[in-house]
Protein backbone atom coordinates (compact mmCIF):
# COMPACT_ATOMS: atom_id res chain seq x y z
CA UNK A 1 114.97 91.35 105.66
CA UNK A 2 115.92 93.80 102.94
CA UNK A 3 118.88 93.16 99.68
CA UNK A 4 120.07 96.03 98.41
CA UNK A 5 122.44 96.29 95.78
CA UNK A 6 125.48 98.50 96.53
CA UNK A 7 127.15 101.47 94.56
CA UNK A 8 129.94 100.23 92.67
CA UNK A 9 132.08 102.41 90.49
CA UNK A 10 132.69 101.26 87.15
CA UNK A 11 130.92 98.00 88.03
CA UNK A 12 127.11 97.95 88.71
CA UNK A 13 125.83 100.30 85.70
CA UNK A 14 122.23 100.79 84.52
CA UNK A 15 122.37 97.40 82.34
CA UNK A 16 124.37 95.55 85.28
CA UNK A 17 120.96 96.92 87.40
CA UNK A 18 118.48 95.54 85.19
CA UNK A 19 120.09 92.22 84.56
CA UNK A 20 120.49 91.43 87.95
CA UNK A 21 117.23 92.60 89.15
CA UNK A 22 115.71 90.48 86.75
CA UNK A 23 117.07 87.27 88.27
CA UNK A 24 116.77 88.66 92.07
CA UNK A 25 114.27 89.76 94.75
CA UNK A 26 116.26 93.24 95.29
CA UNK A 27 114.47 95.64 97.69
CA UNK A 28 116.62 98.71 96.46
CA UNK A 29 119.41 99.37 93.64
CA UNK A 30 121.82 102.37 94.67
CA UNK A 31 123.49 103.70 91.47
CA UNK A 32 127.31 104.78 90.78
CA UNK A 33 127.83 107.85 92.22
CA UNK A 34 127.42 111.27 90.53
CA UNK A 35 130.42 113.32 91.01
CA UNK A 36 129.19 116.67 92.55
CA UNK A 37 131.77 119.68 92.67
CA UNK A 38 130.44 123.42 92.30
CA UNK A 39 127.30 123.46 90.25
CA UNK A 40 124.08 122.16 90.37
CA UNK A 41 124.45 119.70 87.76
CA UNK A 42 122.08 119.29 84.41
CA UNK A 43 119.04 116.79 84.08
CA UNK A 44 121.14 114.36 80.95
CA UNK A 45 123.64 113.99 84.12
CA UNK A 46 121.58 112.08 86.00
CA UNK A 47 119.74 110.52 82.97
CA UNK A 48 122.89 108.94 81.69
CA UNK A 49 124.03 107.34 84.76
CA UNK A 50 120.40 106.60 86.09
CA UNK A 51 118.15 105.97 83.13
CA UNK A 52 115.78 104.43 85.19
CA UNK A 53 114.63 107.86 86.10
CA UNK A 54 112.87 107.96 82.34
CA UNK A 55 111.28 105.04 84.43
CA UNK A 56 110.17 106.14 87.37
CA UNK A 57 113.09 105.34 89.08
CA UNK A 58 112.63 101.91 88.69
CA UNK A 59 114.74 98.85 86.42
CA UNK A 60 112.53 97.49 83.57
CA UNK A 61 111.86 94.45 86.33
CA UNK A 62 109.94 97.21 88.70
CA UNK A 63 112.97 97.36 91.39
CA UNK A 64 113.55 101.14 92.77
CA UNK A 65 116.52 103.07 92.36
CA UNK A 66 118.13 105.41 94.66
CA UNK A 67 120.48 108.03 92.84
CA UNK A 68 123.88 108.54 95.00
CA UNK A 69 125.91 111.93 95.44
CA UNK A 70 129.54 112.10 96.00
CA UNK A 71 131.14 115.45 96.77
CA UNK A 72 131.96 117.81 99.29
CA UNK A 73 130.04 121.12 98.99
CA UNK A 74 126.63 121.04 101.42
CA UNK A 75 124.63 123.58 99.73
CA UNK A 76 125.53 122.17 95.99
CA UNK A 77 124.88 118.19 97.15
CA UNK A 78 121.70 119.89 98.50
CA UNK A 79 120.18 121.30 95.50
CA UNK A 80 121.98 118.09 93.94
CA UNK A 81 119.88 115.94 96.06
CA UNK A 82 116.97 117.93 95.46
CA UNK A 83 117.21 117.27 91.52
CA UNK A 84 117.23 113.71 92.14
CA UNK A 85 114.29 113.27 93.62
CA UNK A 86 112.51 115.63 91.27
CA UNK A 87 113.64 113.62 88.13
CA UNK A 88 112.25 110.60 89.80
CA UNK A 89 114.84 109.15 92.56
CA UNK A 90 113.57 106.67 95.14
CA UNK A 91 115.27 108.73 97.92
CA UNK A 92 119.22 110.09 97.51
CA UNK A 93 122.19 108.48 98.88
CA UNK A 94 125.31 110.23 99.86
CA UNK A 95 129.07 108.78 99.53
CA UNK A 96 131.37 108.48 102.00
CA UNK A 97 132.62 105.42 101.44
CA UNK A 98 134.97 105.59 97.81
CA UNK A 99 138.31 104.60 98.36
CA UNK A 100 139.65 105.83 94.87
CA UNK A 101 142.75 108.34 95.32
CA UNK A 102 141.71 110.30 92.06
CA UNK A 103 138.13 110.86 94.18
CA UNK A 104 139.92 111.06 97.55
CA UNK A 105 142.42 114.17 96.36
CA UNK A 106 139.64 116.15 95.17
CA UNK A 107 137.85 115.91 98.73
CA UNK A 108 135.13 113.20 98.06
CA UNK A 109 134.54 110.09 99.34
CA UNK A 110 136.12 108.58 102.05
CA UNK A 111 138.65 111.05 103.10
CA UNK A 112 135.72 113.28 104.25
CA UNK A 113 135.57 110.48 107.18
CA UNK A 114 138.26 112.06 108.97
CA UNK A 115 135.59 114.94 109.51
CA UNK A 116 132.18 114.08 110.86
CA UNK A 117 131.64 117.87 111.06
CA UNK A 118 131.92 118.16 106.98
CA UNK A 119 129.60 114.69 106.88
CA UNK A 120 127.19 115.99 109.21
CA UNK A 121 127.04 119.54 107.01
CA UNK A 122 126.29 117.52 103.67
CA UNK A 123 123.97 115.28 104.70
CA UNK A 124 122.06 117.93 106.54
CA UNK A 125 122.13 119.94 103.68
CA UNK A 126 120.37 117.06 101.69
CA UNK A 127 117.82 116.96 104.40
CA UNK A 128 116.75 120.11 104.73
CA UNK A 129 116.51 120.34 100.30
CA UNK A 130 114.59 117.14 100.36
CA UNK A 131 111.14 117.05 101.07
CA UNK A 132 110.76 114.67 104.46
CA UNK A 133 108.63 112.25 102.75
CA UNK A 134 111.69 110.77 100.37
CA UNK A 135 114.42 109.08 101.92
CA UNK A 136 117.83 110.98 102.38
CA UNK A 137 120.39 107.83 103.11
CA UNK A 138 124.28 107.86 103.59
CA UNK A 139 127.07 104.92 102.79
CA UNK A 140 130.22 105.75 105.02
CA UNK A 141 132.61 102.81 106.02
CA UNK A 142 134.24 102.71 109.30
CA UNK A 143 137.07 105.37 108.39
CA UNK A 144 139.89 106.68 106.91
CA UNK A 145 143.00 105.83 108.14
CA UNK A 146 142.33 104.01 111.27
CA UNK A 147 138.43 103.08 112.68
CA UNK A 148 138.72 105.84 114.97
CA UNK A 149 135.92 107.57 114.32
CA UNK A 150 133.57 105.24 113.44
CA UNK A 151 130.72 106.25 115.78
CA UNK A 152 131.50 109.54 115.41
CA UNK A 153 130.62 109.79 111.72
CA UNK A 154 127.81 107.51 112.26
CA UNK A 155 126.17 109.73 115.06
CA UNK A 156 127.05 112.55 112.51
CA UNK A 157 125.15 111.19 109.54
CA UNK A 158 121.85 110.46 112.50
CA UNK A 159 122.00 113.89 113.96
CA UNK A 160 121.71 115.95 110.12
CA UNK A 161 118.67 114.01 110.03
CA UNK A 162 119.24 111.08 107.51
CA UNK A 163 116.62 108.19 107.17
CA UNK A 164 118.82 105.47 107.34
CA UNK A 165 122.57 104.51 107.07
CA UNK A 166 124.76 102.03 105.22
CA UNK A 167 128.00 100.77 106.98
CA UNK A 168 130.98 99.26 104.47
CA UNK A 169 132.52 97.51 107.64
CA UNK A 170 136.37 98.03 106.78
CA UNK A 171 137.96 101.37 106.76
CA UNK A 172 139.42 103.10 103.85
CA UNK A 173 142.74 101.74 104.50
CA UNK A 174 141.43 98.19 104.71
CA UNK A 175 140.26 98.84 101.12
CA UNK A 176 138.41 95.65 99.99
CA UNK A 177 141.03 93.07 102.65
CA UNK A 178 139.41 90.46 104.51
CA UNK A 179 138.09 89.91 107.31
CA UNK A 180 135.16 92.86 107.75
CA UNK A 181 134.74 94.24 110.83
CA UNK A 182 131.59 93.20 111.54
CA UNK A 183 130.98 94.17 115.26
CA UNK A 184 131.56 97.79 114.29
CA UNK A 185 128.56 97.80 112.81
CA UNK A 186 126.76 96.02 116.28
CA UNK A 187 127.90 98.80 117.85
CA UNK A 188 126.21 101.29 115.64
CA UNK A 189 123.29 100.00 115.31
CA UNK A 190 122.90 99.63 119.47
CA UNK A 191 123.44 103.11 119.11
CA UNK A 192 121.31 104.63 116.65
CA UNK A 193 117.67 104.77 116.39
CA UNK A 194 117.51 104.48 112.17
CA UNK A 195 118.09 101.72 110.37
CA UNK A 196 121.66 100.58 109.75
CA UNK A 197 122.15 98.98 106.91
CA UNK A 198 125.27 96.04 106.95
CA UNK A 199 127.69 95.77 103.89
CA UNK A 200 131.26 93.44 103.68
CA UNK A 201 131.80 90.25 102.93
CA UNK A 202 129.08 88.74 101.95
CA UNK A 203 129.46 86.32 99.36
CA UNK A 204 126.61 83.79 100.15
CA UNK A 205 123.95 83.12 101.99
CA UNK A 206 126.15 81.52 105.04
CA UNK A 207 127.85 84.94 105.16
CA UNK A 208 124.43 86.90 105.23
CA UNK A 209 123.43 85.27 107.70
CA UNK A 210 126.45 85.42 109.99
CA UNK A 211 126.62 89.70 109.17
CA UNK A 212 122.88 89.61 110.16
CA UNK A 213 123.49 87.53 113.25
CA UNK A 214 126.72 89.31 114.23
CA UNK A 215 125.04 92.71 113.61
CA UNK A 216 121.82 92.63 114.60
CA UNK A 217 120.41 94.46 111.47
CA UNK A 218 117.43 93.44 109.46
CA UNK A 219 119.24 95.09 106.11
CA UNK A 220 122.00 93.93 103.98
CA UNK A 221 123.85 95.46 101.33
CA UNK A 222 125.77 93.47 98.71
CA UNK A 223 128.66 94.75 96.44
CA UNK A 224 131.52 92.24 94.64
CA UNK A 225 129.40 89.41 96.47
CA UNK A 226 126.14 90.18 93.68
CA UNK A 227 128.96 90.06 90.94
CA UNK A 228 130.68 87.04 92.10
CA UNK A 229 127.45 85.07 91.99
CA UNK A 230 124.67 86.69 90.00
CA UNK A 231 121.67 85.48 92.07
CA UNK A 232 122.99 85.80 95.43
CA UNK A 233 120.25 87.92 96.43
CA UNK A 234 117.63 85.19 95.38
CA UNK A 235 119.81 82.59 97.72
CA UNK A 236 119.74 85.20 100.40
CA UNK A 237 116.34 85.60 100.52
CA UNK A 238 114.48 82.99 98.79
CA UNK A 239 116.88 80.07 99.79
CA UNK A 240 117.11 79.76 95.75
CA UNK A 241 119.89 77.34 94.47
CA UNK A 242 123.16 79.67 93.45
CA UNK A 243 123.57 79.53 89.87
CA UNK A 244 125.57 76.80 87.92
CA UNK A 245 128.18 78.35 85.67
CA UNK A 246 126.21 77.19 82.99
CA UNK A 247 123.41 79.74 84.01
CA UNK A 248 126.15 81.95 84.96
CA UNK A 249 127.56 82.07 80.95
CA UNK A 250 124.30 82.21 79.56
CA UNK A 251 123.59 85.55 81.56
CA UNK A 252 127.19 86.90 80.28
CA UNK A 253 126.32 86.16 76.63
CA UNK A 254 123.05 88.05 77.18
CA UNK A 255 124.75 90.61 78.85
CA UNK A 256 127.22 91.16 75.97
CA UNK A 257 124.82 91.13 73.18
CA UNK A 258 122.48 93.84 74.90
CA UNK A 259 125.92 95.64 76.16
CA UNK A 260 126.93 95.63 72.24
CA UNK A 261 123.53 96.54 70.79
CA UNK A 262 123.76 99.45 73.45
CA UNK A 263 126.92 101.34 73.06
CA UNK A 264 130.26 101.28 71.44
CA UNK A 265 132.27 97.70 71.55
CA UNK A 266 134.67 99.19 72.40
CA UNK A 267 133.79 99.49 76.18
CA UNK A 268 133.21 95.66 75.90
CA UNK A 269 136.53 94.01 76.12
CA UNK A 270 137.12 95.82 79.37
CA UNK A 271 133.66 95.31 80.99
CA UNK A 272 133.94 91.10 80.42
CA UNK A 273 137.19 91.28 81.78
CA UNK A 274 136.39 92.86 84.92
CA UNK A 275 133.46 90.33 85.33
CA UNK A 276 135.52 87.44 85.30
CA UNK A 277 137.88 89.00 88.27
CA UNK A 278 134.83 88.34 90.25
CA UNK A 279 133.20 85.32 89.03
CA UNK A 280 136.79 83.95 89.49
CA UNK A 281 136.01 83.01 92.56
CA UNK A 282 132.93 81.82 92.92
CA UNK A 283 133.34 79.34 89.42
CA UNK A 284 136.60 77.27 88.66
CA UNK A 285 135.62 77.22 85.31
CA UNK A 286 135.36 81.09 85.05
CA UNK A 287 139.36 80.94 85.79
CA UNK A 288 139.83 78.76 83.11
CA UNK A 289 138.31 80.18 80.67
CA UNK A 290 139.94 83.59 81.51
CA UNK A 291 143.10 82.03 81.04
CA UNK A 292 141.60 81.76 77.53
CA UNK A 293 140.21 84.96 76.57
CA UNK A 294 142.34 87.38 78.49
CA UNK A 295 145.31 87.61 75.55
CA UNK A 296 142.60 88.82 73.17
CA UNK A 297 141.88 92.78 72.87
CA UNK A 298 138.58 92.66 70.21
CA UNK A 299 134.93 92.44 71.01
CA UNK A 300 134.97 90.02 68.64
CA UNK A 301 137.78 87.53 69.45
CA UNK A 302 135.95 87.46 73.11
CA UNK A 303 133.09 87.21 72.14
CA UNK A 304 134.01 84.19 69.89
CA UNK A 305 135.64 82.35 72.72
CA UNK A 306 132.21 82.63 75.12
CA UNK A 307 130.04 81.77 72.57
CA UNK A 308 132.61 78.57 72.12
CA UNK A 309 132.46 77.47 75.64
CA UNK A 310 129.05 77.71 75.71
CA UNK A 311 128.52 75.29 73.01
CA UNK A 312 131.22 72.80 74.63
CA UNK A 313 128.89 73.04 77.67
CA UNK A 314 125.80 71.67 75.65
CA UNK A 315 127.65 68.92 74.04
CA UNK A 316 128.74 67.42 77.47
CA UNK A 317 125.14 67.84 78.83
């Protein structure tokens, strides 16, 4: 069985990567997207959102890292594609999965699900840019507006000749709602004859195994679940013991000191906030101490109040 760690906007960047490959077994890391419109875009594009390329496409930890494409030009995702893989990409992905309206309105994403002929066009365009032996792999959910044309976008993505495919099983509508739609999935991979690759829901090892049961596939992909709990992967595969929120505090003060050695503090505030929306519900005491730090606005006065609860945690061990 393969983990791979899904595209998330805004949420899984190159530090985000090598953290949590560190502390898990991942097979495969698929970055944010790059936004693709008219032009074939320069190398320090793909360098800034995929420094592992400096790397050969791997995290510091060894894990590979496929660069994905978002737009809605063929030939440019093509020669797009093609740059990838020549800076270093373990294979390309393409997006047809982002729910964002800002994305959406300019014709990217998951609005290009109500067209499997424009899907089929871009991914085939990748294809035929890429040389055979490196992976070109797609991320679609199950649609746009309704599931309609689920299978239809799915045979699309098969028939331009991709390697594999990646199925987010709730439409674009759905958005990020419970329940996932599982059984769409069954159906798709019963279908096709490349690997599908299963992605909703899955927030521990219970639900992994149910998706894997309920869809047949021998390939997961985790998104919110792999910031909810930041070894979920290891439990997945390994049968490792989740991580206490003691672990789970000690990995966010290393985070912030390498995000703060790294960049401007400014971005910080914002990045340890969105965090805790996740960890919220995997830790009771990640709510609580939320409650705590969300009324300040500085790096430091955040940074102050993590640094405090981790020191109340070692004087009640």
């Amino acid at each position: 069985m393969r983990v791979i760690l899904a595209p998330m906007e805004g949420v899984v960047d190159a530090l985000m990567r090598d953290i949590l490959s560190t502390i898990n077994p991942y097979d495969l890391l698929v970055t944010e997207f790059v936004r693709v419109v008219d032009q074939l875009l320069p190398e320090k594009v793909f360098l800034k959102l995929c420094p592992e390329l400096l790397n050969k496409g791997n995290t510091p930890s060894g894990t590979p890292v496929r660069v994905q494409l978002l737009g809605q030009e063929p030939q440019c995702m093509g020669e797009n594609a093609l740059r990838a893989i020549e800076l270093g990409s373990h294979g390309v992905d393409a997006n047809f999965g982002c729910p964002a309206k800002i994305v959406n309105r300019s014709k990217g994403g998951a609005v290009l699900l109500q067209y499997p002929e424009s899907v089929h066009d871009i991914v085939k365009a990748m294809r035929q840019a890429v040389p055979k032996e490196h992976a070109v792999t797609a991320k679609i959910r199950l649609g746009y507006e309704d599931k309609s044309l689920f299978m239809e976008n799915a045979i699309a993505v098969y028939e331009a000749g991709a390697t594999e495919l990646a199925i987010h099983a709730r439409s674009k509508v759905d958005g990020y709602k419970p329940p996932a739609y599982w059984e769409y999935i069954t159906e798709v991979r019963k279908r096709l004859p490349i690997p599908v690759i299963a992605n909703g829901e899955i927030w521990n090892r219970d639900d992994a195994k149910r998706c894997i049961e309920v869809t047949g596939c021998d390939s997961i992909m985790i998104g919110r679940g792999a910031i909810s709990l930041p070894n979920l992967a290891d439990t997945i595969k390994t049968g490792a013991t989740p991580y206490t929120w003691a672990q789970t505090l000690g990995l966010m003060l290393s985070y912030t000191q390498r995000e703060l050695n790294g960049r401007k503090s400014d971005y910080y505030p914002a990045r340890i906030k969105q965090w805790f929306t996740y960890l919220n519900r995997q830790y009771p005491e990640a709510d609580t101490l939320f409650r705590e730090l969300r009324v300040f606005k500085t790096t430091e006065e955040i940074v102050a109040v993590l640094e405090a609860a981790q020191r109340n945690l070692g004087n009640e061990s």
